[in-house]
C-alpha atoms as a PDB file:
ATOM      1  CA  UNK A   1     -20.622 -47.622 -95.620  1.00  0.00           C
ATOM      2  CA  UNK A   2     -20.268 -50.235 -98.376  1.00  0.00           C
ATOM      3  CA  UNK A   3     -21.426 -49.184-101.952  1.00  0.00           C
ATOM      4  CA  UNK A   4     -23.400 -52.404-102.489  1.00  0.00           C
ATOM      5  CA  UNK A   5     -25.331 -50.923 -99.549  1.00  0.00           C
ATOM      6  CA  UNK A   6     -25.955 -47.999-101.070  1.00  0.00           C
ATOM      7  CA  UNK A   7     -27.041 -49.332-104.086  1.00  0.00           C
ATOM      8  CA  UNK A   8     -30.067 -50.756-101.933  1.00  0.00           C
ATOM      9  CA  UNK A   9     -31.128 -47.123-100.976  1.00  0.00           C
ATOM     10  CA  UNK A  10     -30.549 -45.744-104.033  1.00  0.00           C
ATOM     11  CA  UNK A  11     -32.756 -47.959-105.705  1.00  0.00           C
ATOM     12  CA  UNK A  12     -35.916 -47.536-103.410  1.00  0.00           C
ATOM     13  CA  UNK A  13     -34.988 -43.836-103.173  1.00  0.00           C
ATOM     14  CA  UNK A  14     -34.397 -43.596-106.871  1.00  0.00           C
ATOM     15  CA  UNK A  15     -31.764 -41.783-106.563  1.00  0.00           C
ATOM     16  CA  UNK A  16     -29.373 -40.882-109.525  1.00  0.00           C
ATOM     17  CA  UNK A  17     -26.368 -42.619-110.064  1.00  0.00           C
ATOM     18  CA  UNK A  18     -24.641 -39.322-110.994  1.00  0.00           C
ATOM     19  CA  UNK A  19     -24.894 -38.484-107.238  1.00  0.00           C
ATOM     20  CA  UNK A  20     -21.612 -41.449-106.993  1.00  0.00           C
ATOM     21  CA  UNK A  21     -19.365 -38.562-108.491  1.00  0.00           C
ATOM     22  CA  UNK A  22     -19.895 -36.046-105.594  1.00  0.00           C
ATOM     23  CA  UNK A  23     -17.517 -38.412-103.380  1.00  0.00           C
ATOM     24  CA  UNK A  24     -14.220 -39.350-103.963  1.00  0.00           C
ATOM     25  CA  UNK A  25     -11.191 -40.192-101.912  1.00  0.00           C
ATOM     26  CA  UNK A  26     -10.193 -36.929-100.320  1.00  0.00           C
ATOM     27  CA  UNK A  27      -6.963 -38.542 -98.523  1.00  0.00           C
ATOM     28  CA  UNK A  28      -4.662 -40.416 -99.278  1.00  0.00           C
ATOM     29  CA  UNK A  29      -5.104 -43.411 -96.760  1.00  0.00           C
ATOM     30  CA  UNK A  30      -6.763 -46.772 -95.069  1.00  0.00           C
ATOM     31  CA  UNK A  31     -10.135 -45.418 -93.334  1.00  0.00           C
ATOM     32  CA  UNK A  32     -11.081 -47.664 -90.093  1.00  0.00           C
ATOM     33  CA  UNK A  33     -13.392 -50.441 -90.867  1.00  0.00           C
ATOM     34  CA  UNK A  34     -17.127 -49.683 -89.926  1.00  0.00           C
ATOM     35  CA  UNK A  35     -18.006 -51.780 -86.516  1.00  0.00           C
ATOM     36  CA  UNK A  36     -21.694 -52.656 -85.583  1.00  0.00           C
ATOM     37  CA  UNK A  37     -21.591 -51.603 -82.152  1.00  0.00           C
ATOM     38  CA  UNK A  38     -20.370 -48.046 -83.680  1.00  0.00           C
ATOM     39  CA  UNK A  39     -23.296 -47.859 -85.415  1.00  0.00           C
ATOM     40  CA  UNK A  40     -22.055 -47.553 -89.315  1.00  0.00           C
ATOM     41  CA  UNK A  41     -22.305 -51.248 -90.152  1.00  0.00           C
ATOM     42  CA  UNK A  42     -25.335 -50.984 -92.713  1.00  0.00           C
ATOM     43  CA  UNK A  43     -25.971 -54.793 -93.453  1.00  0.00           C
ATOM     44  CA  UNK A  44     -24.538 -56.919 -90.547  1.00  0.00           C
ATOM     45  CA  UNK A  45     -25.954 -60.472 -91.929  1.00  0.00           C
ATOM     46  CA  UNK A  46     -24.288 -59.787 -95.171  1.00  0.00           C
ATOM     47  CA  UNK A  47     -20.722 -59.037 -93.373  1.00  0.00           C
ATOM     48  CA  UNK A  48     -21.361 -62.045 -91.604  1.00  0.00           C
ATOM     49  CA  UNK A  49     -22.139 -63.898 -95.053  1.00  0.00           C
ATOM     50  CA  UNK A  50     -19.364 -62.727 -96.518  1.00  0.00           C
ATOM     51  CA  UNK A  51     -16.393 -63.884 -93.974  1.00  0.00           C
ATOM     52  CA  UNK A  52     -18.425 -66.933 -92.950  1.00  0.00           C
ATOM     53  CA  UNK A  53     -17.629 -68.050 -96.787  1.00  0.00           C
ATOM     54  CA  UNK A  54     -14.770 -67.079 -97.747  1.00  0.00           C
ATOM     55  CA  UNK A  55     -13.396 -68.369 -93.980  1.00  0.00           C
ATOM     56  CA  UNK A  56     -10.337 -69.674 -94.794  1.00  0.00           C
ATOM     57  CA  UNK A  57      -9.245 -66.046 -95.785  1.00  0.00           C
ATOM     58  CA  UNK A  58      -8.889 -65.957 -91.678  1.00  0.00           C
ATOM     59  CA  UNK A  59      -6.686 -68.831 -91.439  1.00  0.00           C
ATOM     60  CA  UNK A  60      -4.126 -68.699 -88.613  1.00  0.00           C
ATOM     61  CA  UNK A  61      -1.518 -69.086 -91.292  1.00  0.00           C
ATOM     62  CA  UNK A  62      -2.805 -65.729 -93.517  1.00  0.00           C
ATOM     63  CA  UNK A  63      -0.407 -63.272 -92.978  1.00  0.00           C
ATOM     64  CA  UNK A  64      -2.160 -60.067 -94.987  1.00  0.00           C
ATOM     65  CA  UNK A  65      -5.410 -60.011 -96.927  1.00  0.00           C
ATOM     66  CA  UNK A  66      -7.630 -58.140 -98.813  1.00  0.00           C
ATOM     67  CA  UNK A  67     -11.588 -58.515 -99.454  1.00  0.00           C
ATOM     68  CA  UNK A  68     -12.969 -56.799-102.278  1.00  0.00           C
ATOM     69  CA  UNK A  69     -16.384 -55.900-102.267  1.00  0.00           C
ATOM     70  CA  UNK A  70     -18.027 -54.814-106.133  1.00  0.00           C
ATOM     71  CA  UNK A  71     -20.807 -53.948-106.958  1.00  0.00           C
ATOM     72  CA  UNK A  72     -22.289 -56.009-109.564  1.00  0.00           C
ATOM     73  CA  UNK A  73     -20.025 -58.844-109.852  1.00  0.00           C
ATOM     74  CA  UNK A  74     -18.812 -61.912-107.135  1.00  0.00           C
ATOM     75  CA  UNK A  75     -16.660 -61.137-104.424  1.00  0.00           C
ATOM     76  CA  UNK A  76     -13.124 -62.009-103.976  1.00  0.00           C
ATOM     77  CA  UNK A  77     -10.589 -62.304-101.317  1.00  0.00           C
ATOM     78  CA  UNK A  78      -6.847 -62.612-101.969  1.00  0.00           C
ATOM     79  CA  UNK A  79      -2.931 -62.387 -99.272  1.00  0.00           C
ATOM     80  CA  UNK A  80      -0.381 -64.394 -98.721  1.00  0.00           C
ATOM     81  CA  UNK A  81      -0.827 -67.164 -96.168  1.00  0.00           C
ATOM     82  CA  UNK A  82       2.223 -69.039 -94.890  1.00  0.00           C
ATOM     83  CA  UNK A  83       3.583 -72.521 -95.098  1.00  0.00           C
ATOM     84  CA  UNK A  84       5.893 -75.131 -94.940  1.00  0.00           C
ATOM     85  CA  UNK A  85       6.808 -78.645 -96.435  1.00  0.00           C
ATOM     86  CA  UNK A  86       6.572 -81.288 -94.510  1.00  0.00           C
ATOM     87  CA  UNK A  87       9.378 -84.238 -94.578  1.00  0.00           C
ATOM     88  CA  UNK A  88       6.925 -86.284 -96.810  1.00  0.00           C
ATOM     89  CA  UNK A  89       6.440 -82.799 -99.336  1.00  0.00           C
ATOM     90  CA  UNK A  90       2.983 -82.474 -98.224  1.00  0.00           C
ATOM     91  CA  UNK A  91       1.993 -78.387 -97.227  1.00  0.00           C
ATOM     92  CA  UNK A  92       2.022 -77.499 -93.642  1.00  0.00           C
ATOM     93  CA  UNK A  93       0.083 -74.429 -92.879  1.00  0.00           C
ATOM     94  CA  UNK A  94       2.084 -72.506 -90.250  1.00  0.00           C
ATOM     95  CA  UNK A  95       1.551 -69.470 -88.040  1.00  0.00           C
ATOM     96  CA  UNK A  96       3.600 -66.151 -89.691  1.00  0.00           C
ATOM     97  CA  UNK A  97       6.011 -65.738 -92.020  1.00  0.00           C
ATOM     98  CA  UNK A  98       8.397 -66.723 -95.289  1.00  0.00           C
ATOM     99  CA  UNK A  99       7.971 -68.759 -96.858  1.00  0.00           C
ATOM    100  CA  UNK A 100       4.646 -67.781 -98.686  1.00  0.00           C
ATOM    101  CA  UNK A 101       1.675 -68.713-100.971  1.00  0.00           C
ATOM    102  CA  UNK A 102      -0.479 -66.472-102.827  1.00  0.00           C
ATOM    103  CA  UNK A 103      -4.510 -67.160-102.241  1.00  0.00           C
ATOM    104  CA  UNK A 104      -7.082 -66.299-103.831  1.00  0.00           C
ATOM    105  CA  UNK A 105     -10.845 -66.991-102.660  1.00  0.00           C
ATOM    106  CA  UNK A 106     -13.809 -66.396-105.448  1.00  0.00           C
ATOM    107  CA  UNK A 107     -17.600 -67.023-105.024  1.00  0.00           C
ATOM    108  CA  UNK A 108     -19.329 -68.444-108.469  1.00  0.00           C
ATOM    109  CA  UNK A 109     -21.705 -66.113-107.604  1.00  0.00           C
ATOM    110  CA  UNK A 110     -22.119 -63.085-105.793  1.00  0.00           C
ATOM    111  CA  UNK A 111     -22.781 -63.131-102.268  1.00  0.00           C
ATOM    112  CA  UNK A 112     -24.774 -60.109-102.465  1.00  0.00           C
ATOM    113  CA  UNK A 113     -27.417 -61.530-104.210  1.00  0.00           C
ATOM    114  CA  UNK A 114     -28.745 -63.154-101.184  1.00  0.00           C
ATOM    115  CA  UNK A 115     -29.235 -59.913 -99.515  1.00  0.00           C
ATOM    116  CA  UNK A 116     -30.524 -58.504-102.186  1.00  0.00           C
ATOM    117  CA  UNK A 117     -33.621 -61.786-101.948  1.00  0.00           C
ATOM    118  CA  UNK A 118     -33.357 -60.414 -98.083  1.00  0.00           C
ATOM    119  CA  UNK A 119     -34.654 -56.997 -99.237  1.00  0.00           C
ATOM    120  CA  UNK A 120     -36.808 -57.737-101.677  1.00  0.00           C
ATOM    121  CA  UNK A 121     -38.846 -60.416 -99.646  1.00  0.00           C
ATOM    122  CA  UNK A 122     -39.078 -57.856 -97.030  1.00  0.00           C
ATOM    123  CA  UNK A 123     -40.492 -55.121 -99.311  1.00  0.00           C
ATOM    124  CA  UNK A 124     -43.130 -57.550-100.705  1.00  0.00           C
ATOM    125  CA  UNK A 125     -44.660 -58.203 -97.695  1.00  0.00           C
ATOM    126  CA  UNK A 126     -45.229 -54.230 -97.719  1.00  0.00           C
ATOM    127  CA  UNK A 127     -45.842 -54.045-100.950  1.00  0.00           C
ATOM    128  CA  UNK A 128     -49.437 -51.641-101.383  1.00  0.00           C
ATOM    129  CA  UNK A 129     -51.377 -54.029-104.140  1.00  0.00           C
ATOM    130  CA  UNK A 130     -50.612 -56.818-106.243  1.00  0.00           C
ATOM    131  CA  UNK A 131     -49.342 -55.546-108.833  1.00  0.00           C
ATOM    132  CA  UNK A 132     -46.239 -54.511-106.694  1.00  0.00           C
ATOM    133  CA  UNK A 133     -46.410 -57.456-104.657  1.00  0.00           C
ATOM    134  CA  UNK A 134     -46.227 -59.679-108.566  1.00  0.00           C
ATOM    135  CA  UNK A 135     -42.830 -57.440-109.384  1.00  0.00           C
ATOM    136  CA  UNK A 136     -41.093 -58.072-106.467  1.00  0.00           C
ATOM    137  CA  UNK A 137     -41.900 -61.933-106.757  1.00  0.00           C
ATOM    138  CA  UNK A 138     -40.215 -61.776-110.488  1.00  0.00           C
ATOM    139  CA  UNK A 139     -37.340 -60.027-109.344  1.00  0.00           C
ATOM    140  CA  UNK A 140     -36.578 -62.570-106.682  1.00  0.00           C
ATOM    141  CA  UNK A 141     -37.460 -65.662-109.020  1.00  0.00           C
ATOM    142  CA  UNK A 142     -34.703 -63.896-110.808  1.00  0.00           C
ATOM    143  CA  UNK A 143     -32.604 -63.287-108.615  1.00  0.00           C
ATOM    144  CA  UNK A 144     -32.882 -67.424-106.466  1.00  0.00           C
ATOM    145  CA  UNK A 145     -32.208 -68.622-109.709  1.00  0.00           C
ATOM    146  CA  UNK A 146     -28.645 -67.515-109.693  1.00  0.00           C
ATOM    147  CA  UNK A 147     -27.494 -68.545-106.603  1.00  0.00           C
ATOM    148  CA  UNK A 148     -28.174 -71.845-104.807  1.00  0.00           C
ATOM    149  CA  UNK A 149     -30.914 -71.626-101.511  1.00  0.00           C
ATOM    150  CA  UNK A 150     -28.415 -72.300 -99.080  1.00  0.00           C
ATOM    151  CA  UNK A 151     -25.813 -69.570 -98.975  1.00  0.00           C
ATOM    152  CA  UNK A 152     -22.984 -71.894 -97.416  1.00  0.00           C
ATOM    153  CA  UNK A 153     -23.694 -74.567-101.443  1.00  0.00           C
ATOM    154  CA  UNK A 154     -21.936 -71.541-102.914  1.00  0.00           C
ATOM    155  CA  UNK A 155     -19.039 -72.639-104.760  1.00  0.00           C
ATOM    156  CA  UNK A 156     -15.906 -70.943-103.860  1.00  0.00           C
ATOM    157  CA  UNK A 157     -12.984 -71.191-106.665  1.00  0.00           C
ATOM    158  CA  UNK A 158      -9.692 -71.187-105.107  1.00  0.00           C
ATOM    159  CA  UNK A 159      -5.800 -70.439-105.942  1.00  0.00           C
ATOM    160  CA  UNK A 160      -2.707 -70.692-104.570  1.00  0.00           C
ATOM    161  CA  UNK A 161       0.399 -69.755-106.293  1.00  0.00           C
ATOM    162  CA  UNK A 162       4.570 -69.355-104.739  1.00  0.00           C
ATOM    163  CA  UNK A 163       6.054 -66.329-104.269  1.00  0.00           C
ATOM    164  CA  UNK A 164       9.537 -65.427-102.928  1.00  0.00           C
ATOM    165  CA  UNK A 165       9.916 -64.969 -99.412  1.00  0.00           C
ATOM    166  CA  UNK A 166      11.931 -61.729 -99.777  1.00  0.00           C
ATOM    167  CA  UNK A 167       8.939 -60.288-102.435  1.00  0.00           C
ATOM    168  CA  UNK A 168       6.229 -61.938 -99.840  1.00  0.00           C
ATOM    169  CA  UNK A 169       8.433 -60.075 -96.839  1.00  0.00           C
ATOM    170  CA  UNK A 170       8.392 -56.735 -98.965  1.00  0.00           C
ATOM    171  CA  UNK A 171       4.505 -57.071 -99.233  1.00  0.00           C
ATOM    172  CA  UNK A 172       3.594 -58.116 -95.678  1.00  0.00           C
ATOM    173  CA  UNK A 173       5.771 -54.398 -94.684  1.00  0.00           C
ATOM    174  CA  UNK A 174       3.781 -52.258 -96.986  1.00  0.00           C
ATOM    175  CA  UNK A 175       0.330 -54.058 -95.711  1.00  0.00           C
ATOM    176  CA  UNK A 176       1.478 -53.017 -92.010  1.00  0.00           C
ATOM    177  CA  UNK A 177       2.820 -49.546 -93.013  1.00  0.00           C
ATOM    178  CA  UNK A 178      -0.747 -48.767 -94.972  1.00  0.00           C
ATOM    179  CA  UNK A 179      -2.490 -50.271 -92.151  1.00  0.00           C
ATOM    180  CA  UNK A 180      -0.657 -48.307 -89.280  1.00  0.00           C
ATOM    181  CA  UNK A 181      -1.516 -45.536 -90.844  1.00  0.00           C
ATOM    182  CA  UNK A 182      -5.397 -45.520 -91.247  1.00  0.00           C
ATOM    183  CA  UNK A 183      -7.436 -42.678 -89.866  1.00  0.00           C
ATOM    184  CA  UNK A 184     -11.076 -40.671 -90.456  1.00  0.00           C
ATOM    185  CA  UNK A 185     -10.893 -38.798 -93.190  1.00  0.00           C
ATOM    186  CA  UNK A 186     -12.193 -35.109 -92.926  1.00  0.00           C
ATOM    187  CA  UNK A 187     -14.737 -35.770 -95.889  1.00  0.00           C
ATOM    188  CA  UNK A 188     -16.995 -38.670 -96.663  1.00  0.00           C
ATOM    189  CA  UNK A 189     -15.387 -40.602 -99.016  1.00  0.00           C
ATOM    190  CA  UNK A 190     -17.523 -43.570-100.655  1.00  0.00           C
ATOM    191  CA  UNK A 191     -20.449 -43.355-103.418  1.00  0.00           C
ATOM    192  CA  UNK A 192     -23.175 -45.440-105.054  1.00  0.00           C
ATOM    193  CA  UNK A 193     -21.068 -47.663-107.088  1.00  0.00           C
ATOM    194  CA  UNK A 194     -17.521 -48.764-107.512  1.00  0.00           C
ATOM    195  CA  UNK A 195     -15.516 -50.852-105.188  1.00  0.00           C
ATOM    196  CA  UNK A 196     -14.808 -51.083-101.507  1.00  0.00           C
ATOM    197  CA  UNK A 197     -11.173 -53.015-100.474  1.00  0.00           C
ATOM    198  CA  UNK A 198     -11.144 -54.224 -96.854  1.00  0.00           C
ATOM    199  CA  UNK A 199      -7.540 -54.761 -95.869  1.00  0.00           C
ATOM    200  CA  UNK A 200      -6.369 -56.101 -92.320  1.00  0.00           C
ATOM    201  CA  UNK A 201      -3.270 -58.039 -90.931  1.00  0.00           C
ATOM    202  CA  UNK A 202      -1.669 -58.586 -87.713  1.00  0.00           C
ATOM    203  CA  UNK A 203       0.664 -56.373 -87.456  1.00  0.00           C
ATOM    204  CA  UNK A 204       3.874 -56.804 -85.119  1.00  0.00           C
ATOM    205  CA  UNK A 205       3.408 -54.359 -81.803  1.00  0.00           C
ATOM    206  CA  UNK A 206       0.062 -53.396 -82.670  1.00  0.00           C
ATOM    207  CA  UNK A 207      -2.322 -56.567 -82.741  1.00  0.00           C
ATOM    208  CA  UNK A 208      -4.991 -57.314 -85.838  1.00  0.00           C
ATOM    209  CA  UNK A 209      -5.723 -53.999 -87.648  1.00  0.00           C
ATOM    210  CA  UNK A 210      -8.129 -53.306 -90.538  1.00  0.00           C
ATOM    211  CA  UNK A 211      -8.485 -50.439 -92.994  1.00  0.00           C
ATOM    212  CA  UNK A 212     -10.975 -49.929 -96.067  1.00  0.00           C
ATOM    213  CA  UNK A 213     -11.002 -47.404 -98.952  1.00  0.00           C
ATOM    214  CA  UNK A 214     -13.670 -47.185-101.634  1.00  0.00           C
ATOM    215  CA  UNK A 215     -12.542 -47.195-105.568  1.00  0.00           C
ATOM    216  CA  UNK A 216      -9.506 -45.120-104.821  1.00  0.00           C
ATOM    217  CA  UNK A 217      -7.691 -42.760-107.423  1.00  0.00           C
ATOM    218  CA  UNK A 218      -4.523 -44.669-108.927  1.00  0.00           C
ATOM    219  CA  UNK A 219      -1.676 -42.015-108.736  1.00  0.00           C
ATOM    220  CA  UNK A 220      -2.171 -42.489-104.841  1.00  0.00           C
ATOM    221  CA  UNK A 221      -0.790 -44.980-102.199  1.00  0.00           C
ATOM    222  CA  UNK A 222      -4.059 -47.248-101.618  1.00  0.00           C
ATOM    223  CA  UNK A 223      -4.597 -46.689-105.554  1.00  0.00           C
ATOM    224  CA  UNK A 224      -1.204 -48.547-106.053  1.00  0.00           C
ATOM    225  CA  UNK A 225      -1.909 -50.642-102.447  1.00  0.00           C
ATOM    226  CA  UNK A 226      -5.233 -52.136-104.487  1.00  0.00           C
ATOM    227  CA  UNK A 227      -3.243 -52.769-107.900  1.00  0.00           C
ATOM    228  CA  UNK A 228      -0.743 -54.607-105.970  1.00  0.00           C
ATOM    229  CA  UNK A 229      -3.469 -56.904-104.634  1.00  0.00           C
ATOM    230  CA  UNK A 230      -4.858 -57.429-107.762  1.00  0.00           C
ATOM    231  CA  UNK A 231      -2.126 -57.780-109.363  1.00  0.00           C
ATOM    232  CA  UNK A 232      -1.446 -60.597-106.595  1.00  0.00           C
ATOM    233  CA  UNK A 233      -4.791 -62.146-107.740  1.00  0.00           C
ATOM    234  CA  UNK A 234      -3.983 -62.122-111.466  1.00  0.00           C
ATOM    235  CA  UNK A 235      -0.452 -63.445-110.513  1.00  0.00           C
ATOM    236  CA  UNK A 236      -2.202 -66.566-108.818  1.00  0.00           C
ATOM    237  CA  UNK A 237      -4.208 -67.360-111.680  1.00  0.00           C
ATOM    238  CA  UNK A 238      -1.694 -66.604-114.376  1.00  0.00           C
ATOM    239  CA  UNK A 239      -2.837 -63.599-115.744  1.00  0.00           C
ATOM    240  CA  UNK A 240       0.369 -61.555-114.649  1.00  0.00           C
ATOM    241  CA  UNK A 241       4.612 -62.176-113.959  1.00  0.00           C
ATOM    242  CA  UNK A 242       6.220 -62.277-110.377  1.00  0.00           C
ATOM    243  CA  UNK A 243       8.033 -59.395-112.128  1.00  0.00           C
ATOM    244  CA  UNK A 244       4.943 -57.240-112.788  1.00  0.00           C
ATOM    245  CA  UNK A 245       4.234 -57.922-108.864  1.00  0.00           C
ATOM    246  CA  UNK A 246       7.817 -56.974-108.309  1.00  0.00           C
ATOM    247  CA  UNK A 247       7.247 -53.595-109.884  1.00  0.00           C
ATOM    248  CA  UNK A 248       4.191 -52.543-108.562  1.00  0.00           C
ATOM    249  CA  UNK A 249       5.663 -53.460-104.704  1.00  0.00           C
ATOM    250  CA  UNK A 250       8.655 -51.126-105.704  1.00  0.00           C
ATOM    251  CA  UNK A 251       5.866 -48.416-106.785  1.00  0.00           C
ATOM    252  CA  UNK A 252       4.462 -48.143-103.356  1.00  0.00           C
ATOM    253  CA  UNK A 253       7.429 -48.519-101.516  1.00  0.00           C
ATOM    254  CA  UNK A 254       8.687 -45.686-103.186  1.00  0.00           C
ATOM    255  CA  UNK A 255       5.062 -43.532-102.642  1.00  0.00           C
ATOM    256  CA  UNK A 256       5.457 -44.290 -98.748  1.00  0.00           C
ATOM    257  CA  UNK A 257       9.099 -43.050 -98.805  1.00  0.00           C
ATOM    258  CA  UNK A 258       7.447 -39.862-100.534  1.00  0.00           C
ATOM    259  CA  UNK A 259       4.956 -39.652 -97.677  1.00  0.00           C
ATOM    260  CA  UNK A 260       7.400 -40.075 -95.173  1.00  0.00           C
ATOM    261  CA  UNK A 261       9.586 -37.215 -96.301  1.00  0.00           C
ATOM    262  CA  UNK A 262       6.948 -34.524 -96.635  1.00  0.00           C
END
């Protein structure tokens, strides 16, 4: 279940937030993605919301992503896509492989927010008196006044940067490898804030597959599987070097090998 989600309850529960430290990560690995007709999917409109604008994110020619899901600020999307140049140099979006492009998909605003309007409309029309019914109406004055009133005016910011086609192969292996190897975990593993990464790919013999791990703990494989796709991100928009991308892809290559040998 998505934290954002949580937040929800915990707000109209008033729950503590010191109840987010009683999970964490027990395993190191993807977990499956929750599905709606498996019952887990908590907000189905806002899933919906979320891929219907950032859509290009499922391009034919996107060969691994990732779609990151904070709490409190926008969400972002980010993989490599694939492409090729055209006779006249113009960019020809292509099916799978090297050569690549970085992307990077960002929301001025957070998609969330329009959820959160959802909610809040939905508990003023239960609201007991007026004086509940006037709060709720503030909060989502508040709230409209960040965001535009149609979801699909939301600006998205986009990036695309070059990477090597032997770094870009490198990447797309690890997404697969992580990905191949999601499973339950034994414990519950997400909380009332941080972050929830949704990663999926097609992976060669085994079709479209899609994993997700909440704020997980850095000396682990999705801890370094995360950095490396935000350090992808930064990359894009020139706030880190090929060669710090490099070095974190080495990182988890080596972590795998580790896992593999045990």
């Amino acid at each position: 279940m998505r934290n954002k989600h949580l937040l929800i309850l915990a707000a109209l529960l008033l729950a503590s937030p010191a109840a987010a430290q009683q999970h964490r990560q027990p395993e190191d690995h993807l977990e499956p993605e929750g599905a709606i007709l498996g019952g887990t999917a908590f907000s189905a409109s806002y899933d919906m919301l979320v891929r219907d604008l950032l859509h290009d994110a499922y391009d034919m020619s996107v060969d691994v992503r990732m779609v990151a899901l904070p709490s409190f600020v926008p969400e972002y999307a980010v993989g490599l896509r694939s492409f090729e140049t055209t006779g006249t140099g113009a960019v020809k979006r292509i099916a799978r492989g090297a050569p690549y492009r970085i992307f990077v998909l960002s929301p001025q605003a957070q998609i969330w927010t329009y959820e959160s309007i959802s909610s809040l409309k939905r508990g003023q029309e239960q609201a007991f008196d007026k004086i509940g019914n006037s709060r709720q109406q503030a909060a989502i004055t508040e709230l409209e006044a960040k965001v535009p009133t149609n979801p699909h005016d939301l600006k998205i910011d986009r990036c695309e940067a070059d990477i090597s086609g032997v770094l870009g192969d490198r990447i797309v292996q690890l997404w697969g490898k992580m990905l191949l190897a999601t499973r339950y975990s034994a414990q519950y593993s997400a909380g009332f804030d941080g972050v929830s990464y949704h990663f999926s790919a097609s992976v060669p013999k085994a079709g479209m597959l899609a994993g997700q791990v909440w704020t997980p703990d850095r000396n682990s494989a999705t801890g370094t599987l995360v950095i490396l796709a935000g350090t992808m991100r930064a990359g894009c928009e020139k706030q880190a070097t090929m060669t710090e991308l490099d070095r974190l892809t080495t990182e988890l290559e080596q972590r795998l090998r580790k896992g593999e040998g045990r």
